[in-house]
PDB file of N, CA and C in Angstrom:
ATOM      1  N   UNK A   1      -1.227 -14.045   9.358  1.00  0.00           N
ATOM      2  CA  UNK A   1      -0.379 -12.914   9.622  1.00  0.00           C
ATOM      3  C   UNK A   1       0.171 -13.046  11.041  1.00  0.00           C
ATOM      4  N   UNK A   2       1.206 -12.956  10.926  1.00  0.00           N
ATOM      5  CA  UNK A   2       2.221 -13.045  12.373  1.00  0.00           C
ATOM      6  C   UNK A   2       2.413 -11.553  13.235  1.00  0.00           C
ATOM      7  N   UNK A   3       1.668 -11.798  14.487  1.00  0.00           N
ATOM      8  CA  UNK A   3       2.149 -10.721  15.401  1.00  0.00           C
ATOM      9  C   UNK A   3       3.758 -10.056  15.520  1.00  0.00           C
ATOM     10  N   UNK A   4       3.031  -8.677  15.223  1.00  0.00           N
ATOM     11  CA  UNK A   4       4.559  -7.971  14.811  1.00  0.00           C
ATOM     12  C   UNK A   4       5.154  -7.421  17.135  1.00  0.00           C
ATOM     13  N   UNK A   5       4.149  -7.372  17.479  1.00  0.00           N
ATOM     14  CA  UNK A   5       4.856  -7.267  19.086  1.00  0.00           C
ATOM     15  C   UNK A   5       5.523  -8.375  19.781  1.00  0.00           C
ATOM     16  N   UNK A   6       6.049  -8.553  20.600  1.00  0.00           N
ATOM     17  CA  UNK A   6       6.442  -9.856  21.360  1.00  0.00           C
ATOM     18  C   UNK A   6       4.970 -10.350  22.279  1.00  0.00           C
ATOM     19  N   UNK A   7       5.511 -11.009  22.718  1.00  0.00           N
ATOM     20  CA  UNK A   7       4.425 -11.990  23.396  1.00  0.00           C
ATOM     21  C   UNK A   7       4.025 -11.449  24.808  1.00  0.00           C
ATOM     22  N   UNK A   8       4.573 -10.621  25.353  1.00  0.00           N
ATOM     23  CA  UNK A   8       5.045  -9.651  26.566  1.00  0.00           C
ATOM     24  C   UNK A   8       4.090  -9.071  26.593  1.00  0.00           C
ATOM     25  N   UNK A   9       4.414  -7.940  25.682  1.00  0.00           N
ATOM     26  CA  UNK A   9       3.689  -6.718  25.150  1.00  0.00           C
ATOM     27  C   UNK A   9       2.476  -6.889  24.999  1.00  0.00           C
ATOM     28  N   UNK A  10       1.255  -6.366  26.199  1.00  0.00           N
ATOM     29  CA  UNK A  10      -0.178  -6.354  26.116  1.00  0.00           C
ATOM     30  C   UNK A  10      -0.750  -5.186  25.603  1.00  0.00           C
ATOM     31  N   UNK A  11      -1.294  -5.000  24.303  1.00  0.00           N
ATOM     32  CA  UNK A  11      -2.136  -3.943  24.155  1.00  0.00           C
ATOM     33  C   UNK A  11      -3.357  -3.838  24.616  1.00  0.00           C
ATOM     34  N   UNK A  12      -4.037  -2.130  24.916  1.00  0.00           N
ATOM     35  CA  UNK A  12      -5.099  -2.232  25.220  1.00  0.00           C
ATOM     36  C   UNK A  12      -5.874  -2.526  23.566  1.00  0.00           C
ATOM     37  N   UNK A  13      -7.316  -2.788  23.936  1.00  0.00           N
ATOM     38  CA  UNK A  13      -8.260  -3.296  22.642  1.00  0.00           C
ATOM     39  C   UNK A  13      -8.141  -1.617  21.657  1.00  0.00           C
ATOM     40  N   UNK A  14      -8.458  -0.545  22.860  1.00  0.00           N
ATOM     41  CA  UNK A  14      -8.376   0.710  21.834  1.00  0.00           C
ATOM     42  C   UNK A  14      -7.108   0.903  21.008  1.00  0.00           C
ATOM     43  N   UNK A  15      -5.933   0.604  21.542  1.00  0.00           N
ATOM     44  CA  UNK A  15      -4.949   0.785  20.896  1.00  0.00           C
ATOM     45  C   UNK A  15      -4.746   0.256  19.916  1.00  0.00           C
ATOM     46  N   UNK A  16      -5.015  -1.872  19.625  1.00  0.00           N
ATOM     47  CA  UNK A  16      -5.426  -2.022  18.679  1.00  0.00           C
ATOM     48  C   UNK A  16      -5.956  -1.905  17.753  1.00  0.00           C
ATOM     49  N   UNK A  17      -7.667  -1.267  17.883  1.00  0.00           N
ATOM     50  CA  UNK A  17      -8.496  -0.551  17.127  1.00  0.00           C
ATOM     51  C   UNK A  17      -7.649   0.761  16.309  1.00  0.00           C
ATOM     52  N   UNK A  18      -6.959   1.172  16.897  1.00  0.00           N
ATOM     53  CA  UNK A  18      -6.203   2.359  16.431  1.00  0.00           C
ATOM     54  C   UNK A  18      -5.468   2.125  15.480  1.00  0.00           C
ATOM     55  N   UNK A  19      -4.672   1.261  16.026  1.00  0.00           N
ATOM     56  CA  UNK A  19      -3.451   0.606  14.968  1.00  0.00           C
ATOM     57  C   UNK A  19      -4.036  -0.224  13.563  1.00  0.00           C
ATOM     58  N   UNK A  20      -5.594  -1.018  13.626  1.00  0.00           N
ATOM     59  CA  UNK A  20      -5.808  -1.428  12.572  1.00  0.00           C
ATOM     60  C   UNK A  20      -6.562  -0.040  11.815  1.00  0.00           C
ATOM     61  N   UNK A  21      -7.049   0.960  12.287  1.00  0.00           N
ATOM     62  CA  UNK A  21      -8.066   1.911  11.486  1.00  0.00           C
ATOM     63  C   UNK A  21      -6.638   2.427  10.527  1.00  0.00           C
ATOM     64  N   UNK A  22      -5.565   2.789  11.298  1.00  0.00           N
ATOM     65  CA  UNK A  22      -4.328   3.460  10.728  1.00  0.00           C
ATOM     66  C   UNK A  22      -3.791   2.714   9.582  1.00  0.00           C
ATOM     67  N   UNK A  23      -3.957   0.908   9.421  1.00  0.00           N
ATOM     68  CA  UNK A  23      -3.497   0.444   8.430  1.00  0.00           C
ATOM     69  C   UNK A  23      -4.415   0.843   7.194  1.00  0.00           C
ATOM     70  N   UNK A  24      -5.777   0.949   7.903  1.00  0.00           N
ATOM     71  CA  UNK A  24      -6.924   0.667   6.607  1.00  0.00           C
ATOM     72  C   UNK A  24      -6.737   2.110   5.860  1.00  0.00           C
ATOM     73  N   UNK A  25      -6.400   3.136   6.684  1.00  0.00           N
ATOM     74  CA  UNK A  25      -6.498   4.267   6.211  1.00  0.00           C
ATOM     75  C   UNK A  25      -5.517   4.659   5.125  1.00  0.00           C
ATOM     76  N   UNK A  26      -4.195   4.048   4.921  1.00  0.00           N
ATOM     77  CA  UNK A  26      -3.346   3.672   4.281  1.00  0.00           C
ATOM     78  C   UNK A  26      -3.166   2.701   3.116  1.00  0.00           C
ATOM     79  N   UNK A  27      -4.217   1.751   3.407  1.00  0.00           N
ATOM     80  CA  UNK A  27      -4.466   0.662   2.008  1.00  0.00           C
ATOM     81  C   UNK A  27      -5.506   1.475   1.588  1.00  0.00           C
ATOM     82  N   UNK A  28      -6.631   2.154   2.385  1.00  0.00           N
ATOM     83  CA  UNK A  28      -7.785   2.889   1.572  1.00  0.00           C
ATOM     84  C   UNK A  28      -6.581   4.021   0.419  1.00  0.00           C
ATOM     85  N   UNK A  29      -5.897   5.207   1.643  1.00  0.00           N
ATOM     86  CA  UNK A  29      -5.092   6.069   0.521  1.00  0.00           C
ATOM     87  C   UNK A  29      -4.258   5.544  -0.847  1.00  0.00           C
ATOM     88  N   UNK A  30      -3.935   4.589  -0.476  1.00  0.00           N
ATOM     89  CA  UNK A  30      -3.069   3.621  -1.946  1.00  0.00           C
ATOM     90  C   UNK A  30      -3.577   3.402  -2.515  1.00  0.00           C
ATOM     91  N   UNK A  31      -5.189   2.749  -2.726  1.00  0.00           N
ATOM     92  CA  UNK A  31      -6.022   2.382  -3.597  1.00  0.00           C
ATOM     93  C   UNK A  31      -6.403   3.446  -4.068  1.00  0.00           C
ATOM     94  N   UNK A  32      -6.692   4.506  -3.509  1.00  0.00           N
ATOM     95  CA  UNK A  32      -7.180   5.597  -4.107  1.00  0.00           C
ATOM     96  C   UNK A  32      -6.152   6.265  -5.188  1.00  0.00           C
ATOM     97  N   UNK A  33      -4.973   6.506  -4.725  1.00  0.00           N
ATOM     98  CA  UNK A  33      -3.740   6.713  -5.610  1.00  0.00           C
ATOM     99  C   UNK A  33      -4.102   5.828  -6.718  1.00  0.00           C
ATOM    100  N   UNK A  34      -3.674   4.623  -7.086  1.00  0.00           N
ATOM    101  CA  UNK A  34      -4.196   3.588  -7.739  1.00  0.00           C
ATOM    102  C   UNK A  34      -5.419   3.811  -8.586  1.00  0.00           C
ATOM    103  N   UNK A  35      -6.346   4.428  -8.448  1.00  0.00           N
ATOM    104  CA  UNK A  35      -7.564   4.809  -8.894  1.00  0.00           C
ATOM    105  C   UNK A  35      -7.122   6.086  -9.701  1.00  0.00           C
ATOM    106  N   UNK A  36      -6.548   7.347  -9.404  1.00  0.00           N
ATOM    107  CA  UNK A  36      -6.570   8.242  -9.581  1.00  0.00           C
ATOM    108  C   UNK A  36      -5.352   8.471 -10.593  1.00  0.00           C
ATOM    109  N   UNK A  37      -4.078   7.030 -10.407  1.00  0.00           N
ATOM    110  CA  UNK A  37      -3.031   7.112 -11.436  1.00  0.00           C
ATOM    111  C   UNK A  37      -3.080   5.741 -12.192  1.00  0.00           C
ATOM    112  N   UNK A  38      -4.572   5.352 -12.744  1.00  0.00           N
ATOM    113  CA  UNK A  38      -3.888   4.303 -13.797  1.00  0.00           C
ATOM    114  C   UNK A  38      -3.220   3.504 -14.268  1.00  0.00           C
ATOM    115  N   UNK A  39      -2.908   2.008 -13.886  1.00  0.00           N
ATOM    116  CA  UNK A  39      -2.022   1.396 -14.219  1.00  0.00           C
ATOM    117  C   UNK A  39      -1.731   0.383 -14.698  1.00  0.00           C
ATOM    118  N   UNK A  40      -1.226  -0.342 -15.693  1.00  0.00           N
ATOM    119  CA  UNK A  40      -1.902  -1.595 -16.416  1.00  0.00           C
ATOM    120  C   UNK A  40      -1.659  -2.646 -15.064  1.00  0.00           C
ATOM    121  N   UNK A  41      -2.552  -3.376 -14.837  1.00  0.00           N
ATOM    122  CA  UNK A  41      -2.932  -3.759 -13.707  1.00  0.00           C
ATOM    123  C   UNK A  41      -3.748  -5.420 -14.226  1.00  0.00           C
ATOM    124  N   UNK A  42      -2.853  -6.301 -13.607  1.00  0.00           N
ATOM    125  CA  UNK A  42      -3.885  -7.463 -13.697  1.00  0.00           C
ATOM    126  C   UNK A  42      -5.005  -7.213 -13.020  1.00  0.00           C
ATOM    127  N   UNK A  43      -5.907  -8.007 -13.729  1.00  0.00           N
ATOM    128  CA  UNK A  43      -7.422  -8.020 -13.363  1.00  0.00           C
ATOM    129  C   UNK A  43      -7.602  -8.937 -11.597  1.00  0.00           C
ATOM    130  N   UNK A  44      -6.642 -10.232 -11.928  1.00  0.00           N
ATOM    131  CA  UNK A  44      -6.636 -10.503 -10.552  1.00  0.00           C
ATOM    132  C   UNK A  44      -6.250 -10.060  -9.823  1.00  0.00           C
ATOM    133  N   UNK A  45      -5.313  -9.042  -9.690  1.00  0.00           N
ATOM    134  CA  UNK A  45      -4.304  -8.709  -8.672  1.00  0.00           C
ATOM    135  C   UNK A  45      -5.367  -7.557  -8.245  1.00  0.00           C
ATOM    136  N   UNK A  46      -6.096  -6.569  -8.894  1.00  0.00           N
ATOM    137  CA  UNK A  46      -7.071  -5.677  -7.961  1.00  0.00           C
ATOM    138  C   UNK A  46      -8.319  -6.259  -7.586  1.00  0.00           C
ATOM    139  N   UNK A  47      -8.544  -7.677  -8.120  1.00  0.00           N
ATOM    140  CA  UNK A  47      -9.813  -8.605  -7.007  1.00  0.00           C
ATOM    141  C   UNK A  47      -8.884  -8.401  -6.064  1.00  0.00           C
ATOM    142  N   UNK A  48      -7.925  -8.837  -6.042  1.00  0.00           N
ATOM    143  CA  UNK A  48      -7.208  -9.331  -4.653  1.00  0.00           C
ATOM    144  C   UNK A  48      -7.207  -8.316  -3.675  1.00  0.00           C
ATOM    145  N   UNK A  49      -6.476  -6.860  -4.429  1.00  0.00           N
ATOM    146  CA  UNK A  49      -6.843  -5.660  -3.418  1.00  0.00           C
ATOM    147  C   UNK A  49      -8.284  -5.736  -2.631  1.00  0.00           C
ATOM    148  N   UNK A  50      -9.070  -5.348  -3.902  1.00  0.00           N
ATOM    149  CA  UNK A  50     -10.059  -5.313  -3.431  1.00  0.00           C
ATOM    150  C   UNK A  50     -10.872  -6.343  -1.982  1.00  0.00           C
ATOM    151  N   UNK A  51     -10.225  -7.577  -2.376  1.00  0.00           N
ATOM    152  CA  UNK A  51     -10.561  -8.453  -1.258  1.00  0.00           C
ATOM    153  C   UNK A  51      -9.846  -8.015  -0.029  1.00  0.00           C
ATOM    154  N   UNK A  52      -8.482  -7.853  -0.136  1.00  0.00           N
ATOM    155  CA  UNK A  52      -7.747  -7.512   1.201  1.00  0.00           C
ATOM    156  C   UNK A  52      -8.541  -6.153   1.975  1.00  0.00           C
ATOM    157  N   UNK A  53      -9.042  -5.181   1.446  1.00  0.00           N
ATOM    158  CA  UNK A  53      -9.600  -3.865   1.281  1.00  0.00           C
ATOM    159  C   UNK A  53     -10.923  -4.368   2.335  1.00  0.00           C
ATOM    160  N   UNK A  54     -11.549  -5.183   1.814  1.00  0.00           N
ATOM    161  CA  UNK A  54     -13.038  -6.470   2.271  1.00  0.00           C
ATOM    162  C   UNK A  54     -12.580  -6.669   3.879  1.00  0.00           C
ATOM    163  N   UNK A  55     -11.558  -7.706   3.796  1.00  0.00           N
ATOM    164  CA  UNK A  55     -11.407  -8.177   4.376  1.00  0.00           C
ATOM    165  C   UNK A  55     -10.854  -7.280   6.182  1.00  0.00           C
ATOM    166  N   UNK A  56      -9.886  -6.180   5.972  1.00  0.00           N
ATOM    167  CA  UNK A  56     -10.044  -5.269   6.284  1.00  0.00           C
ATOM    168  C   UNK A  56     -10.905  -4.548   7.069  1.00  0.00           C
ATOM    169  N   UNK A  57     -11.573  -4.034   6.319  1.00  0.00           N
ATOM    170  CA  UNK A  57     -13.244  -3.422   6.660  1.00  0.00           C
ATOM    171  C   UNK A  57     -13.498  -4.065   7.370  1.00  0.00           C
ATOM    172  N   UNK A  58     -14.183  -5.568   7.255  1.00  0.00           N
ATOM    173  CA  UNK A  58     -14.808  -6.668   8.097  1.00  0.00           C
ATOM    174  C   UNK A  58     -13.912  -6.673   9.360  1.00  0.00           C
ATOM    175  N   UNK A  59     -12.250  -6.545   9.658  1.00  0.00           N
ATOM    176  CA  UNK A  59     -11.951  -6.528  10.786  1.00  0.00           C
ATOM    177  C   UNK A  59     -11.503  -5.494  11.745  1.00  0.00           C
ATOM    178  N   UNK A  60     -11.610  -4.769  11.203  1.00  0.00           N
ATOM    179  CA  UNK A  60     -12.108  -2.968  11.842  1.00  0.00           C
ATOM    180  C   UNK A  60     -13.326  -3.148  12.087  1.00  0.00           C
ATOM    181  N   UNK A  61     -14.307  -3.440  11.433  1.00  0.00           N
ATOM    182  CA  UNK A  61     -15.818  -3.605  12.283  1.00  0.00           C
ATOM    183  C   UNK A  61     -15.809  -4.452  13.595  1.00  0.00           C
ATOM    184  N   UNK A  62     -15.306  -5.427  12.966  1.00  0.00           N
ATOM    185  CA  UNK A  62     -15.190  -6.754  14.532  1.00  0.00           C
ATOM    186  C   UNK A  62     -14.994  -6.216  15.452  1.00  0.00           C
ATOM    187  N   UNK A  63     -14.138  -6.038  15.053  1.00  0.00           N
ATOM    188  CA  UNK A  63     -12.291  -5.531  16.185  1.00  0.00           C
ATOM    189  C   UNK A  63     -13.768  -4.451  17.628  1.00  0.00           C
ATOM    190  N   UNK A  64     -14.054  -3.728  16.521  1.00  0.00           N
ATOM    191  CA  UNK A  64     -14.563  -2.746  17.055  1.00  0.00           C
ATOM    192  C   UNK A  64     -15.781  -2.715  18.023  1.00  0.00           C
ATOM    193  N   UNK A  65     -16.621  -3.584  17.001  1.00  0.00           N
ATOM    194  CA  UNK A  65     -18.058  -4.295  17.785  1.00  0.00           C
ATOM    195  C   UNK A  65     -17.595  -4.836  19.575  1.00  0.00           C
ATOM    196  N   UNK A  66     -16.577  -5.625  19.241  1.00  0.00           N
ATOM    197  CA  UNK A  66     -15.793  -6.182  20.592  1.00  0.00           C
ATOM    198  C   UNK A  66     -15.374  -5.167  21.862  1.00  0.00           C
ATOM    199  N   UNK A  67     -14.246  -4.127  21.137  1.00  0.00           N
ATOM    200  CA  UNK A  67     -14.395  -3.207  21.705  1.00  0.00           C
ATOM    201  C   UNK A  67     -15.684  -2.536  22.779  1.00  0.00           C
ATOM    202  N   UNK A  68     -16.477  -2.214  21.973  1.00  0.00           N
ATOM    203  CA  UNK A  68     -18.407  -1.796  22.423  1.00  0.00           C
ATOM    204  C   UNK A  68     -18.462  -2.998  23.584  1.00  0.00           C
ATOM    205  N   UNK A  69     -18.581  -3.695  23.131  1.00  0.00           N
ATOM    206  CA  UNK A  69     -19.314  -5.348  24.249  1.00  0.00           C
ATOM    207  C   UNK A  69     -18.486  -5.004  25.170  1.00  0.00           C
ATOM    208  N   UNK A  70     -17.093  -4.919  25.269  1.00  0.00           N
ATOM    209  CA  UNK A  70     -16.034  -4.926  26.458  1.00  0.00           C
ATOM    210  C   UNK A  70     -16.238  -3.714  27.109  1.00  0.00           C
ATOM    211  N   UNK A  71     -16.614  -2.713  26.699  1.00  0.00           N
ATOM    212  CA  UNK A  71     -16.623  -1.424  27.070  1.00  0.00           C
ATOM    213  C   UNK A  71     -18.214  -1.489  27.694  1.00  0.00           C
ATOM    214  N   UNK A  72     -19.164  -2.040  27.253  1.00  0.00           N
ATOM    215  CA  UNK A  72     -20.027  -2.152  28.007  1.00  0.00           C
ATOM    216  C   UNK A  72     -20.156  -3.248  29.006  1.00  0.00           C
ATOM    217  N   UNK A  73     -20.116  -4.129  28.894  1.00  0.00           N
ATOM    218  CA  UNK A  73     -19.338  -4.927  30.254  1.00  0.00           C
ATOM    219  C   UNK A  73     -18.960  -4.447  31.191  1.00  0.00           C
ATOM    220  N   UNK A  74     -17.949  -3.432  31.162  1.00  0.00           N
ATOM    221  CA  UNK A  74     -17.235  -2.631  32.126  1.00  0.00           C
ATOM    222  C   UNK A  74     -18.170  -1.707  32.856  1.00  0.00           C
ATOM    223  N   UNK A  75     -18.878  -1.202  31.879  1.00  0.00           N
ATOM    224  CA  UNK A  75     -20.111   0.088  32.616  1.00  0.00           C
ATOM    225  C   UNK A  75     -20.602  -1.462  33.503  1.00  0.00           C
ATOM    226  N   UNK A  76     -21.283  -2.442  33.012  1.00  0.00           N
ATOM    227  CA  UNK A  76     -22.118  -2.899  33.663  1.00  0.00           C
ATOM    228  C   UNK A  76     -21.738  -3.704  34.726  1.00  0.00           C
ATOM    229  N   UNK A  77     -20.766  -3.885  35.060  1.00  0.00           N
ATOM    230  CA  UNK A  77     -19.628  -4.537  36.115  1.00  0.00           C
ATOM    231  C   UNK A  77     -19.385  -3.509  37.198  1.00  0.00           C
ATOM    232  N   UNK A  78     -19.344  -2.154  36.361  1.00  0.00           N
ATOM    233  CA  UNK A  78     -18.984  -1.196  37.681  1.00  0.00           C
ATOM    234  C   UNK A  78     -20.179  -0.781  38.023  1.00  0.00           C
ATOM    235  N   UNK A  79     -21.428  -1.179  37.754  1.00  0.00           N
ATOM    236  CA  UNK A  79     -22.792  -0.500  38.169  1.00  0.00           C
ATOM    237  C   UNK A  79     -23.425  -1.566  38.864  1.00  0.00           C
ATOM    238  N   UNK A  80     -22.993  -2.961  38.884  1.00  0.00           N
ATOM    239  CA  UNK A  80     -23.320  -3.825  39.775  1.00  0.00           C
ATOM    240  C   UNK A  80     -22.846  -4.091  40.726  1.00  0.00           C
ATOM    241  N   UNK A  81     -21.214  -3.552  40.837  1.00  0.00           N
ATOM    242  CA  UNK A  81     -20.491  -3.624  41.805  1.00  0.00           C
ATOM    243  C   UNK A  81     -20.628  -2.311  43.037  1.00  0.00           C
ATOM    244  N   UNK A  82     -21.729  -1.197  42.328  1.00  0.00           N
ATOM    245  CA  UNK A  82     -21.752  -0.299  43.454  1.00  0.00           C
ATOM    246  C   UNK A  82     -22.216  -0.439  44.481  1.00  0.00           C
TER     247      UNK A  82
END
């Protein structure tokens, strides 16, 4: 997947985190639609959701875990530096 910002453009990590929870929250609501309206549906094509859905999850956790480490880093950088 190709970065949709320019190369310029530095986000902070939270903002990222933000921007991926906002996608998931959106493939979560579609699937749920999907669930709730029935549709003849290849069998592979909702593994596949389902995997993208996986896959997802797994990088909202990352994303996030990273977040934590960096954010604690920082406490512990500014408490050694006092």
């Amino acid at each position: 997947m190709e970065p949709s910002q320019s190369a310029a453009t530095v986000e902070s990590p939270s903002d990222i985190v933000a921007h991926i929870d906002q996608k998931a929250v959106r493939l979560s609501a579609l699937l749920r639609d999907i669930d709730n309206h029935p549709i003849a549906m290849n069998a592979d094509l909702r593994e596949r959701l389902d995997e993208i859905l996986e896959m997802l999850g797994c990088r909202v956790a990352a994303t996030r875990a990273l977040l934590r480490q960096s954010a604690m880093s920082d406490l512990n950088g500014a408490g050694s530096s006092a």
